[in-house]
Protein backbone atom coordinates (compact mmCIF):
# COMPACT_ATOMS: atom_id res chain seq x y z
CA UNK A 1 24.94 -147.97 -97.50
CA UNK A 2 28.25 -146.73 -96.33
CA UNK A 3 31.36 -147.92 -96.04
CA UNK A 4 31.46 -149.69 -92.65
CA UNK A 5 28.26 -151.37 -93.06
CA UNK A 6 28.85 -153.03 -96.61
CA UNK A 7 32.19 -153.95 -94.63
CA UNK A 8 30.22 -155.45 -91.74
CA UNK A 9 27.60 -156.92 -94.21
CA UNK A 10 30.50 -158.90 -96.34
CA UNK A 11 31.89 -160.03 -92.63
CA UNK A 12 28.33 -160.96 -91.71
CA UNK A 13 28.60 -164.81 -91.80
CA UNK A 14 32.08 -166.57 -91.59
CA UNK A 15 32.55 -170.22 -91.27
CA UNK A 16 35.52 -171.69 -88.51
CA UNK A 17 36.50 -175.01 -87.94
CA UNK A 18 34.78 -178.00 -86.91
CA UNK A 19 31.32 -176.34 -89.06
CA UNK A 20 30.18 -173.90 -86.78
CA UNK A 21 28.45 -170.60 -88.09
CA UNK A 22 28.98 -167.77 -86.96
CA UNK A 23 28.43 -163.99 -87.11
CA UNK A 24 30.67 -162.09 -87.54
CA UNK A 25 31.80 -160.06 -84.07
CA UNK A 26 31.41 -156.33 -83.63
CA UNK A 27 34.23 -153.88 -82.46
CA UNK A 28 34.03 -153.40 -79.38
CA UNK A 29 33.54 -149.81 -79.63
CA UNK A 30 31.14 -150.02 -82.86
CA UNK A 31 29.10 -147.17 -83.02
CA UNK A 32 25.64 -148.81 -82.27
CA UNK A 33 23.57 -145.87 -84.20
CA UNK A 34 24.92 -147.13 -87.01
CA UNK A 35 24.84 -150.80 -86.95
CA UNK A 36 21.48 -151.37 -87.85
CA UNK A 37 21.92 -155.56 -87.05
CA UNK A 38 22.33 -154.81 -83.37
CA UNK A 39 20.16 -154.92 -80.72
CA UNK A 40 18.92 -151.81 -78.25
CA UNK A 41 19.86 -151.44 -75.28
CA UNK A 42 16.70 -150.43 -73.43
CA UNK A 43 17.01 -150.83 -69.44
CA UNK A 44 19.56 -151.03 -66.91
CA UNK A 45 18.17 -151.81 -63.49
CA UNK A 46 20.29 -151.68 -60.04
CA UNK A 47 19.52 -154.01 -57.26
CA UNK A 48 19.82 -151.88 -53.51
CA UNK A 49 19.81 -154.37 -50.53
CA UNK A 50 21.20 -154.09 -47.55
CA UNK A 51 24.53 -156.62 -46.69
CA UNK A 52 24.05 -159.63 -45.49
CA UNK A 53 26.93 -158.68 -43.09
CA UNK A 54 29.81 -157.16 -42.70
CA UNK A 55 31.43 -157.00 -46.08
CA UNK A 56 28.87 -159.54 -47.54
CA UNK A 57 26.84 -158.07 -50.01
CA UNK A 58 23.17 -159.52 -51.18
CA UNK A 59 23.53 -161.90 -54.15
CA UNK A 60 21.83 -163.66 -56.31
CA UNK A 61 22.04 -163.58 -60.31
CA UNK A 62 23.22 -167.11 -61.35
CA UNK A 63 20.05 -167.45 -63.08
CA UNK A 64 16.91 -165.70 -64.49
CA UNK A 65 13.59 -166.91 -66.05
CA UNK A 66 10.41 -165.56 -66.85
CA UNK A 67 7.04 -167.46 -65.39
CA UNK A 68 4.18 -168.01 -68.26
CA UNK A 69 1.42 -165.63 -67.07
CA UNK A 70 3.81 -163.06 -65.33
CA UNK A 71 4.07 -159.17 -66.05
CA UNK A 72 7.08 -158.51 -68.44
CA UNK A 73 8.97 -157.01 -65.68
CA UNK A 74 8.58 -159.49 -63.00
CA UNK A 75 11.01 -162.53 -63.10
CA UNK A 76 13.04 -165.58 -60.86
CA UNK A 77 16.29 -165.91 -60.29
CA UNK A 78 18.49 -167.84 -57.87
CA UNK A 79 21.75 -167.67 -55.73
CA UNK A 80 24.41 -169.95 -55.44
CA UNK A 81 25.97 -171.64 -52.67
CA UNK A 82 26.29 -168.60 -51.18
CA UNK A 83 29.13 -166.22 -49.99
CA UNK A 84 32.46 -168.40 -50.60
CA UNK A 85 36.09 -167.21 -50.80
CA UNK A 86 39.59 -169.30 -51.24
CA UNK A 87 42.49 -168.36 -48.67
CA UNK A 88 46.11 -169.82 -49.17
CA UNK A 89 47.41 -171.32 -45.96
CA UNK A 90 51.20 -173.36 -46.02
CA UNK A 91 50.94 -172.77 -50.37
CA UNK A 92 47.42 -174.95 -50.12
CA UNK A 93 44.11 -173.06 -51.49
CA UNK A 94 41.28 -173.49 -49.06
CA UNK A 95 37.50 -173.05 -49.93
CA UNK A 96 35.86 -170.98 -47.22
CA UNK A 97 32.55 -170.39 -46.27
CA UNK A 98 31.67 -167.10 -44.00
CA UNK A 99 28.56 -167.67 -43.87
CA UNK A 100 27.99 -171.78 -43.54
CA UNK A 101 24.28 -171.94 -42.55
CA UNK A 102 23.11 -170.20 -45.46
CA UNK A 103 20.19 -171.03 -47.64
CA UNK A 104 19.93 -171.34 -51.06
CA UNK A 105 17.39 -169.65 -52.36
CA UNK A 106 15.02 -168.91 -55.57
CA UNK A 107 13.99 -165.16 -55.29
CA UNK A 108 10.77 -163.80 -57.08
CA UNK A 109 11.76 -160.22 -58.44
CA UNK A 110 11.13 -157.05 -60.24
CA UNK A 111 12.37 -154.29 -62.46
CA UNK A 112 10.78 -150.82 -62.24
CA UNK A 113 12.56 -147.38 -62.78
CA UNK A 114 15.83 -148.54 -62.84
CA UNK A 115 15.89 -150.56 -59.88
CA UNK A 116 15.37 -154.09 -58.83
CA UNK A 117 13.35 -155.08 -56.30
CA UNK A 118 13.10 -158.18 -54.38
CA UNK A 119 9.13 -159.14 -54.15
CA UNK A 120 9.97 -162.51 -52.35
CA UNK A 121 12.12 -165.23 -51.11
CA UNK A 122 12.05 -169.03 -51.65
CA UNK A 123 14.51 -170.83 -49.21
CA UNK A 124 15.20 -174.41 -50.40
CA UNK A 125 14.40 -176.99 -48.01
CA UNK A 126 13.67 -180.89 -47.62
CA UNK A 127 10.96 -183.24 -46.35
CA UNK A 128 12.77 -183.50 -42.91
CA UNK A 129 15.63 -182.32 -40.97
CA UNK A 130 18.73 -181.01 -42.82
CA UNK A 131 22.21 -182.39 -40.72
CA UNK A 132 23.51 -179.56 -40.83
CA UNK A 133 20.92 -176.52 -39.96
CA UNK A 134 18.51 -179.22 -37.50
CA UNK A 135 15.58 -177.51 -39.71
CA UNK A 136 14.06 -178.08 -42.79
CA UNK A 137 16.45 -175.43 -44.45
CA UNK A 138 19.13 -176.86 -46.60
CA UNK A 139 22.87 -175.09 -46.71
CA UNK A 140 24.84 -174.53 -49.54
CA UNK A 141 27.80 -176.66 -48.24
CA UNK A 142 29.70 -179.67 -50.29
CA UNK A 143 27.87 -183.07 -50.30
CA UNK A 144 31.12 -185.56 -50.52
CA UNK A 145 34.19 -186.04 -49.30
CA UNK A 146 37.15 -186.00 -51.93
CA UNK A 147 34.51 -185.73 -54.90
CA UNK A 148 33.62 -181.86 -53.36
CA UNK A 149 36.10 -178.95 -52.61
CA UNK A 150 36.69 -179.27 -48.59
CA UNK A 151 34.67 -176.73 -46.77
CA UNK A 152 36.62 -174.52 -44.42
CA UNK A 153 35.54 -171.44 -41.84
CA UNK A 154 36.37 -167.94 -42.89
CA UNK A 155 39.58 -168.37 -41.31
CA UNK A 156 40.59 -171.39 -43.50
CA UNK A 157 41.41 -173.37 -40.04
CA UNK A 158 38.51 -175.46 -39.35
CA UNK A 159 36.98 -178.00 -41.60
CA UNK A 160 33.23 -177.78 -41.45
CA UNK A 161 30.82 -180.34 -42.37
CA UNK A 162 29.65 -181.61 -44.98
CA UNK A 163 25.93 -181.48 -46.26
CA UNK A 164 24.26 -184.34 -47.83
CA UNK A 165 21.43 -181.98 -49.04
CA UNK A 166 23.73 -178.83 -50.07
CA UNK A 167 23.67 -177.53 -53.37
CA UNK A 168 25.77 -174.83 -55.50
CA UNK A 169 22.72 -173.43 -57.46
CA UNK A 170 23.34 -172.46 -61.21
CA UNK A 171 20.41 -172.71 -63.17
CA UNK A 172 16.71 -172.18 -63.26
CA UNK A 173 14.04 -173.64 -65.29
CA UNK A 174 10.26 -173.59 -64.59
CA UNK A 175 7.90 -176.16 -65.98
CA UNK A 176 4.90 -174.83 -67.05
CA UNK A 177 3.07 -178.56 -67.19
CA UNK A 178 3.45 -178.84 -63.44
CA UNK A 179 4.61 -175.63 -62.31
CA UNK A 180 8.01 -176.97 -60.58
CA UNK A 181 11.02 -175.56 -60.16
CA UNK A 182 13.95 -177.58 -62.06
CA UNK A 183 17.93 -176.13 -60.93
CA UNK A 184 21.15 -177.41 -62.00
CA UNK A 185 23.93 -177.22 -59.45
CA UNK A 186 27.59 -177.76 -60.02
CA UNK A 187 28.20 -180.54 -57.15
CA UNK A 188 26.68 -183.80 -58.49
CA UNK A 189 26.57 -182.32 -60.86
CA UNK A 190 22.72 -183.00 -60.74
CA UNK A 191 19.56 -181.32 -61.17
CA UNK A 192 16.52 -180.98 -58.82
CA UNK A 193 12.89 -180.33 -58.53
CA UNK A 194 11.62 -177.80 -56.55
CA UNK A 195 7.98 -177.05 -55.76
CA UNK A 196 6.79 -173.32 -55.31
CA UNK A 197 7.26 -173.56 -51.61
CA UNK A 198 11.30 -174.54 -52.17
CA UNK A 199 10.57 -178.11 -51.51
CA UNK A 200 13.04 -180.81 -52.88
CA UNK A 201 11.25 -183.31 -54.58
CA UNK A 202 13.90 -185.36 -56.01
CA UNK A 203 17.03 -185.18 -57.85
CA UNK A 204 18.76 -186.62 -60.92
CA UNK A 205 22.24 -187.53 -60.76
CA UNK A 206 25.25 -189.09 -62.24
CA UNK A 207 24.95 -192.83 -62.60
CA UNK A 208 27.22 -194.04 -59.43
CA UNK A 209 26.43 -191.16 -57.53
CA UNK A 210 24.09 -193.03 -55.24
CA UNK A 211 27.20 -195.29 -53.69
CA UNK A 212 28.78 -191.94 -52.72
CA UNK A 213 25.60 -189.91 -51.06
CA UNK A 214 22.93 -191.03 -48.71
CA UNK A 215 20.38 -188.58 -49.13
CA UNK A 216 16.99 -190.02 -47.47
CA UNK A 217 15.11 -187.07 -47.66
CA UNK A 218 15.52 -186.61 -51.42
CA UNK A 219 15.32 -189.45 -53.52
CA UNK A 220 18.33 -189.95 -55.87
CA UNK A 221 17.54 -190.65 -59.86
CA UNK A 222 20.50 -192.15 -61.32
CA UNK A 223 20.02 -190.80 -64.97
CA UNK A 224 22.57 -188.36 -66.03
CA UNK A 225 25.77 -190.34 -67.52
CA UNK A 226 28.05 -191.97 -65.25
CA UNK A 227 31.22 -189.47 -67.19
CA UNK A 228 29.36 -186.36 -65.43
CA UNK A 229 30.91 -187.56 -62.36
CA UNK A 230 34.46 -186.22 -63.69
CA UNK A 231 33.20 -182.85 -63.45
CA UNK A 232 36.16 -180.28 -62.54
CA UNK A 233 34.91 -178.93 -58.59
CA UNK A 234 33.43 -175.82 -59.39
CA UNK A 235 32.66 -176.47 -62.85
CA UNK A 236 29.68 -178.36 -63.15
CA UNK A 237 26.01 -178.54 -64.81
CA UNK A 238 26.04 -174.26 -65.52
CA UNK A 239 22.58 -174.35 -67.40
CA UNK A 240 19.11 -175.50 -67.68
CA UNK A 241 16.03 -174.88 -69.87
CA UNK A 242 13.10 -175.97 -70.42
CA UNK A 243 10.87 -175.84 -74.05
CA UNK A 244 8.13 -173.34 -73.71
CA UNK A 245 6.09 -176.74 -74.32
CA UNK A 246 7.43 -178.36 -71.41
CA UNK A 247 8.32 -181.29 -73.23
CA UNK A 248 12.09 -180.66 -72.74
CA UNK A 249 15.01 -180.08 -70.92
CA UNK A 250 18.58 -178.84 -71.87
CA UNK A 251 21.33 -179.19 -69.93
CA UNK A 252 24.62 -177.37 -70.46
CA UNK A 253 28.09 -178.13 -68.21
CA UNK A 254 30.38 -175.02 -67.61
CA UNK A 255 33.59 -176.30 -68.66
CA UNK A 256 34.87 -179.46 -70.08
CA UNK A 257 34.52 -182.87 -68.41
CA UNK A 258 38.25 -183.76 -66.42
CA UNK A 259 37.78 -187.16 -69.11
CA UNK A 260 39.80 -188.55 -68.74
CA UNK A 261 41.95 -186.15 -66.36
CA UNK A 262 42.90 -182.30 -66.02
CA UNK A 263 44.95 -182.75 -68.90
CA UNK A 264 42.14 -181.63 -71.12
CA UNK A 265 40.53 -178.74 -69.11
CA UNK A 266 41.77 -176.88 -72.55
CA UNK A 267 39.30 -178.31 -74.74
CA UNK A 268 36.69 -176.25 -76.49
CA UNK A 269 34.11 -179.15 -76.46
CA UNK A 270 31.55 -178.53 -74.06
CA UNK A 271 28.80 -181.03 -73.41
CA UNK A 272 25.06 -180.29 -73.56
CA UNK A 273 22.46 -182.41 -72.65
CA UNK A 274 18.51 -182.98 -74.08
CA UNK A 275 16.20 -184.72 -71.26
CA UNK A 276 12.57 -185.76 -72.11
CA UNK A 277 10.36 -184.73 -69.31
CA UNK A 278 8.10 -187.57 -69.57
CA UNK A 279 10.68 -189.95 -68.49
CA UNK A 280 13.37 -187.45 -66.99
CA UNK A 281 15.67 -189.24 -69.27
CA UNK A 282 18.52 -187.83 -71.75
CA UNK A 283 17.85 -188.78 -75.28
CA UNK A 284 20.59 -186.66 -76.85
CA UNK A 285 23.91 -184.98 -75.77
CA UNK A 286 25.87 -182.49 -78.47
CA UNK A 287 29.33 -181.52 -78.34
CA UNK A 288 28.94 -177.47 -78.53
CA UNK A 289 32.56 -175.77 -79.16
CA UNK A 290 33.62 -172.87 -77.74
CA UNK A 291 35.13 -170.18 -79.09
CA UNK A 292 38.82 -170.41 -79.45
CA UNK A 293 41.37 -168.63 -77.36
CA UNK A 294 43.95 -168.29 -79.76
CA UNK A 295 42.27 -165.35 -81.29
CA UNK A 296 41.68 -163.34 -78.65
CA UNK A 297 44.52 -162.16 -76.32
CA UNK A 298 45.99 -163.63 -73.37
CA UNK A 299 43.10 -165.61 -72.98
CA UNK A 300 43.18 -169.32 -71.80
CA UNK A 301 41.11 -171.82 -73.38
CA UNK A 302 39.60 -172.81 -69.87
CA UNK A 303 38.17 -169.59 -69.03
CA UNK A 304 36.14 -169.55 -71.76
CA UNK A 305 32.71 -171.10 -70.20
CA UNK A 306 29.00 -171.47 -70.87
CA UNK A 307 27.10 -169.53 -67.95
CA UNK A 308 23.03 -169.97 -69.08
CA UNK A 309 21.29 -170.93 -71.49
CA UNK A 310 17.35 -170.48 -72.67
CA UNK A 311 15.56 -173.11 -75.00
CA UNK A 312 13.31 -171.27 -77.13
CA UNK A 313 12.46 -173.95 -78.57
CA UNK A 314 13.49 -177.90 -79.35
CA UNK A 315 16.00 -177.38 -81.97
CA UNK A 316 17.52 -173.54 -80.65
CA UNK A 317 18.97 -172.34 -77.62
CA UNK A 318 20.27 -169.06 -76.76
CA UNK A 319 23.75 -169.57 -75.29
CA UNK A 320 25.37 -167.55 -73.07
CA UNK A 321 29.51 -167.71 -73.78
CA UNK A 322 32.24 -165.81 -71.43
CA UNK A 323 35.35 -165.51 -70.32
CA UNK A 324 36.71 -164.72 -66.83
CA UNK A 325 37.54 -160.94 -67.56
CA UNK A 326 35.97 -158.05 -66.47
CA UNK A 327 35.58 -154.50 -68.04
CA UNK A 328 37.77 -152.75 -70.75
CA UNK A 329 39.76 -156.39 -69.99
CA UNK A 330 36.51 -158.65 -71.33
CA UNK A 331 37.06 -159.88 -74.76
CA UNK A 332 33.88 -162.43 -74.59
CA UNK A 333 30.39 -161.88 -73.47
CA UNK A 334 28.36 -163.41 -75.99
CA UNK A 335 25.12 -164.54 -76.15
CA UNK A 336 25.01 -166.96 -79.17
CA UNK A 337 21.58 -168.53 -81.14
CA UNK A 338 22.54 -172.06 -81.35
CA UNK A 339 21.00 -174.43 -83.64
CA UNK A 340 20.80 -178.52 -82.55
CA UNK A 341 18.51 -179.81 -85.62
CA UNK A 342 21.89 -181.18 -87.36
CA UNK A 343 24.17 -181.74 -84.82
CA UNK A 344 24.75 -185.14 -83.29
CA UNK A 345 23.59 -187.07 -81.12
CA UNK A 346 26.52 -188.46 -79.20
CA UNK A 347 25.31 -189.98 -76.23
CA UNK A 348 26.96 -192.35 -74.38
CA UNK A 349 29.67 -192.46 -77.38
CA UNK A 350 32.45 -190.89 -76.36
CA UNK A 351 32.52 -191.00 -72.94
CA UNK A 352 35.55 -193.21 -72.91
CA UNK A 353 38.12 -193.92 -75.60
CA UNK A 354 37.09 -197.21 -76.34
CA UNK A 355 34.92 -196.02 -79.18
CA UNK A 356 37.86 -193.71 -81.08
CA UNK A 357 40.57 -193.65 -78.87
CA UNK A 358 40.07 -190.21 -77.70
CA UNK A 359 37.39 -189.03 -75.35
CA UNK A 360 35.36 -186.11 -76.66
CA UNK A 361 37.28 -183.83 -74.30
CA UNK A 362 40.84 -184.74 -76.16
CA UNK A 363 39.14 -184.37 -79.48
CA UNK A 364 40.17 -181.26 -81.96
CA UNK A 365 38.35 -179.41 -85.04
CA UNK A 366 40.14 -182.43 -87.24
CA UNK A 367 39.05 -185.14 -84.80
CA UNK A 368 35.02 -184.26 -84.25
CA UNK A 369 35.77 -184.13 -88.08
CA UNK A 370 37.05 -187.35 -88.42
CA UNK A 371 34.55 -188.90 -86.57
CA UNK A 372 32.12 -187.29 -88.19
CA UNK A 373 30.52 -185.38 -85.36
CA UNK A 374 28.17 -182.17 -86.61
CA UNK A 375 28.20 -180.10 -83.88
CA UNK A 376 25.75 -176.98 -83.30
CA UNK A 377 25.93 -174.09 -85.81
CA UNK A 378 25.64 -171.20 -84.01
CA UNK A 379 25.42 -166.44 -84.44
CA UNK A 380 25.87 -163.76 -82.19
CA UNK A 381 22.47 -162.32 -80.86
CA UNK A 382 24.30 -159.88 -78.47
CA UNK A 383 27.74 -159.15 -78.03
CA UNK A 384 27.83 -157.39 -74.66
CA UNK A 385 31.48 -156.34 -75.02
CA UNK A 386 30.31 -153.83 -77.42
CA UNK A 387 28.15 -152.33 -75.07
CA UNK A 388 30.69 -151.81 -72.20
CA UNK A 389 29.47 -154.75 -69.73
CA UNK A 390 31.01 -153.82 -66.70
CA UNK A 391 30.62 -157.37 -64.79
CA UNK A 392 32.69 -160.86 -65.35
CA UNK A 393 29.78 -163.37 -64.96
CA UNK A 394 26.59 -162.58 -67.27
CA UNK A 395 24.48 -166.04 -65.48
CA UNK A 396 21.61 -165.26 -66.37
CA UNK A 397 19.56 -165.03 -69.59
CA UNK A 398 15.77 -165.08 -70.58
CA UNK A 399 13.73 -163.69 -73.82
CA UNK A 400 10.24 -162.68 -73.76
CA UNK A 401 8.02 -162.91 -77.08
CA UNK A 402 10.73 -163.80 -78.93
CA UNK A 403 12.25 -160.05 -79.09
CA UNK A 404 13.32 -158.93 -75.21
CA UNK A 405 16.64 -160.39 -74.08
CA UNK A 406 17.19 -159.83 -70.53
CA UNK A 407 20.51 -160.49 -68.85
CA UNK A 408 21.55 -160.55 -65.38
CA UNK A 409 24.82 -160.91 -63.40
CA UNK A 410 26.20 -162.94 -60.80
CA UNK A 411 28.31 -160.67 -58.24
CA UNK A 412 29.62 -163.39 -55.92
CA UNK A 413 27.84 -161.86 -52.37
CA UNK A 414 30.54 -159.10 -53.67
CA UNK A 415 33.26 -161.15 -51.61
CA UNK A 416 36.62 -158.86 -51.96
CA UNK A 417 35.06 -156.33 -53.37
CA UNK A 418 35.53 -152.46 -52.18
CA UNK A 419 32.69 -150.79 -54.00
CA UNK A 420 29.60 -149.45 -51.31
CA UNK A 421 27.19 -150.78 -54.53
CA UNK A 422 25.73 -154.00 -54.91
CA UNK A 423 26.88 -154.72 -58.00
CA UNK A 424 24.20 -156.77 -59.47
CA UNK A 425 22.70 -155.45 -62.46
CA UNK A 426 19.75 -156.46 -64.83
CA UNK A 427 19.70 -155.51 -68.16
CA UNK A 428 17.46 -155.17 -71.70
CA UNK A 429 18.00 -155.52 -75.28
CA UNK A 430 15.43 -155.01 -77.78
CA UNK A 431 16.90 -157.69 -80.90
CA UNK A 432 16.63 -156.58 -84.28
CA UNK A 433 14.36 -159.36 -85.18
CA UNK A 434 12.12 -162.01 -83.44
CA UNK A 435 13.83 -165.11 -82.44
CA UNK A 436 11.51 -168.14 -82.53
């Protein structure tokens, strides 16, 4: 063995505060030949579809999964809201929406000599009339007044309205028991089911979230805890998995809960929930801590973010970690193995500072410590910086038999970009060793 692999065997496990494991992170420009721990790189494919107008590119990328059943190269993935931009008018920052009648959609799609093809298209829709649209099609629009950003035209002048059904898709999960669709969205924050078709069949939301949204056409599950509701706009459930056995679901925000204000959208403790699917209740919620910005450079704490995650199993996720920078400037693409079989179970604990006089949002290393709270071990599975990722927002992940990671990006409808391509890309990693 030579010298830089003893070197990156002795660095191969190193402990940081508040008990997470970790492994140790590659140089960015590690010679991959010769790290024998890493995994292969083994596809790049480029999606080519035309604009959806003028300086609107096609976009979708905020999720993947792979359907029980399905060829290894065919997959799912979603879009967000759709194409959004901000625009400073009289030093306020507006939310705009160029295109406000657009669907969000689940898109069936696959990989084949370097390209990405779209096989079909699942627009979401209700059991009635959408408010918005007059059809069954839903929009991707804010639900609430104050609780959602205000929804403006593209030239930040005119408030549109607001949608009672509109979502701002994140995740994907597929259940094999039933074969439904399950998304998390970042405006509840809530998730739905989805049938095949793109039908809403219901959706589970903060408790309290029923006094602010009259949605007749989906019914409303208050399950989720009432502290979701604090979400920071933009920020909300990231995430979603379900257990190969479809006996669970995980649940992962983006960012830290505003609990008890914006004081604490610093903190590295990022909640994930565990949901039995028999009752579509959470039994379980873990305080999973990000990686801290004070080692990396000029990096805030709050743009490090969770952007996917994929359950392989009850007790380990794969999670996908990131900050906000893009190219030779990203520090933090990781995708991290994450172990819950010790961690614990805080739910409905800290939600408030009754219990310890902090929230789990003000809480540092010392105080999870303190309290005793065990949170999730976790070791790097893929550091993508290594490899040169180009993109800021790896959304989506998936593994197949336990030894094919696949990634994909979100490339936000390219809004403000100049390049003529795409820029969504799907990529795969051969890992090392079988994850199960």
């Amino acid at each position: 063995m030579n010298a830089k692999n003893i070197l990156l065997s002795m660095l191969a496990v190193a402990t940081i505060g508040t008990g997470i494991m970790m492994t140790a992170i590659p140089q960015a420009h590690a010679d991959q030949t010769n790290v024998t721990s890493q995994p292969k790189l083994t596809g790049k494919y480029i999606l080519q579809s035309p604009d959806l107008s003028k300086g609107i590119k096609m976009g979708f990328g905020s999720s993947l999964v792979h359907l029980p059943g399905d060829p290894d190269n065919v997959f799912y993935t979603s879009s967000d809201r759709g194409p959004n931009g901000e625009v400073e008018i009289d030093g306020e920052t507006r939310r705009t929406f160029p295109l406000p009648n657009f669907t969000p959609s689940i898109y069936k799609i696959k990989i084949e000599k370097g390209k990405i093809s779209i096989l079909s298209s699942i627009p979401l829709q209700v059991k009635g009339k959408d408010p918005v649209t007059g059809t069954s099609k839903i929009t991707g629009l804010p639900n609430v007044i104050k609780h959602d950003e205000i929804p403006y035209d593209t030239a930040a002048t005119k408030i549109l309205s607001y949608d009672p059904y509109g979502l701002d898709l994140e995740g994907l999960a597929y259940n094999p028991k039933d074969g439904t669709f399950w998304l998390s969205e970042e405006y509840g924050p809530s998730i739905v089911q989805v049938k095949k078709d793109g039908t809403i069949l219901q959706r589970l939301v903060p408790q309290g979230m029923s006094a602010m949204l009259q949605s007749p056409a989906v019914p409303l599950k208050e399950v989720l805890p009432a502290s979701y509701l604090s979400r920071r706009q933009n920020r909300g459930i990231e995430a979603i998995s379900i257990t190969p056995d479809g006996k669970w679901m995980f649940a992962a925000m983006q960012s830290p809960l505003r609990n008890p204000d914006k004081t604490v959208d610093n903190s590295r403790n990022l909640r994930i929930l565990k949901i039995d699917m028999k009752t579509l209740k959470p039994i379980a919620e873990y305080a999973y801590v990000t990686e801290d910005a004070a080692q990396f450079k000029d990096l805030k704490q709050s743009d490090i973010v969770i952007s996917d995650l994929f359950a392989v199993n009850e007790h380990t996720l794969l999670i996908d970690e990131r900050d906000k920078n893009v190219g030779t400037k990203a520090q933090l693409k990781q995708i991290y193995a994450t172990d819950l079989s010790a961690a614990t179970n805080i739910l409905g604990s800290y939600d408030t500072a009754d219990t310890s006089g902090k929230t789990l949002e003000q809480m540092n290393a010392s105080d999870l410590a303190q309290q005793g709270i065990v949170t999730p071990t976790k070791r790097s599975v893929l550091d993508a910086v290594s490899f040169k990722y180009p993109y800021e927002k790896i959304e989506g992940i998936t593994l197949l038999h336990g030894r094919t990671l696949v990634i994909i990006n979100d490339n936000d409808f390219g809004v403000g970009s100049t390049s003529a391509e795409n820029g969504t890309q799907l990529w795969t990693f051969k890992l090392p060793s079988i994850i199960k």
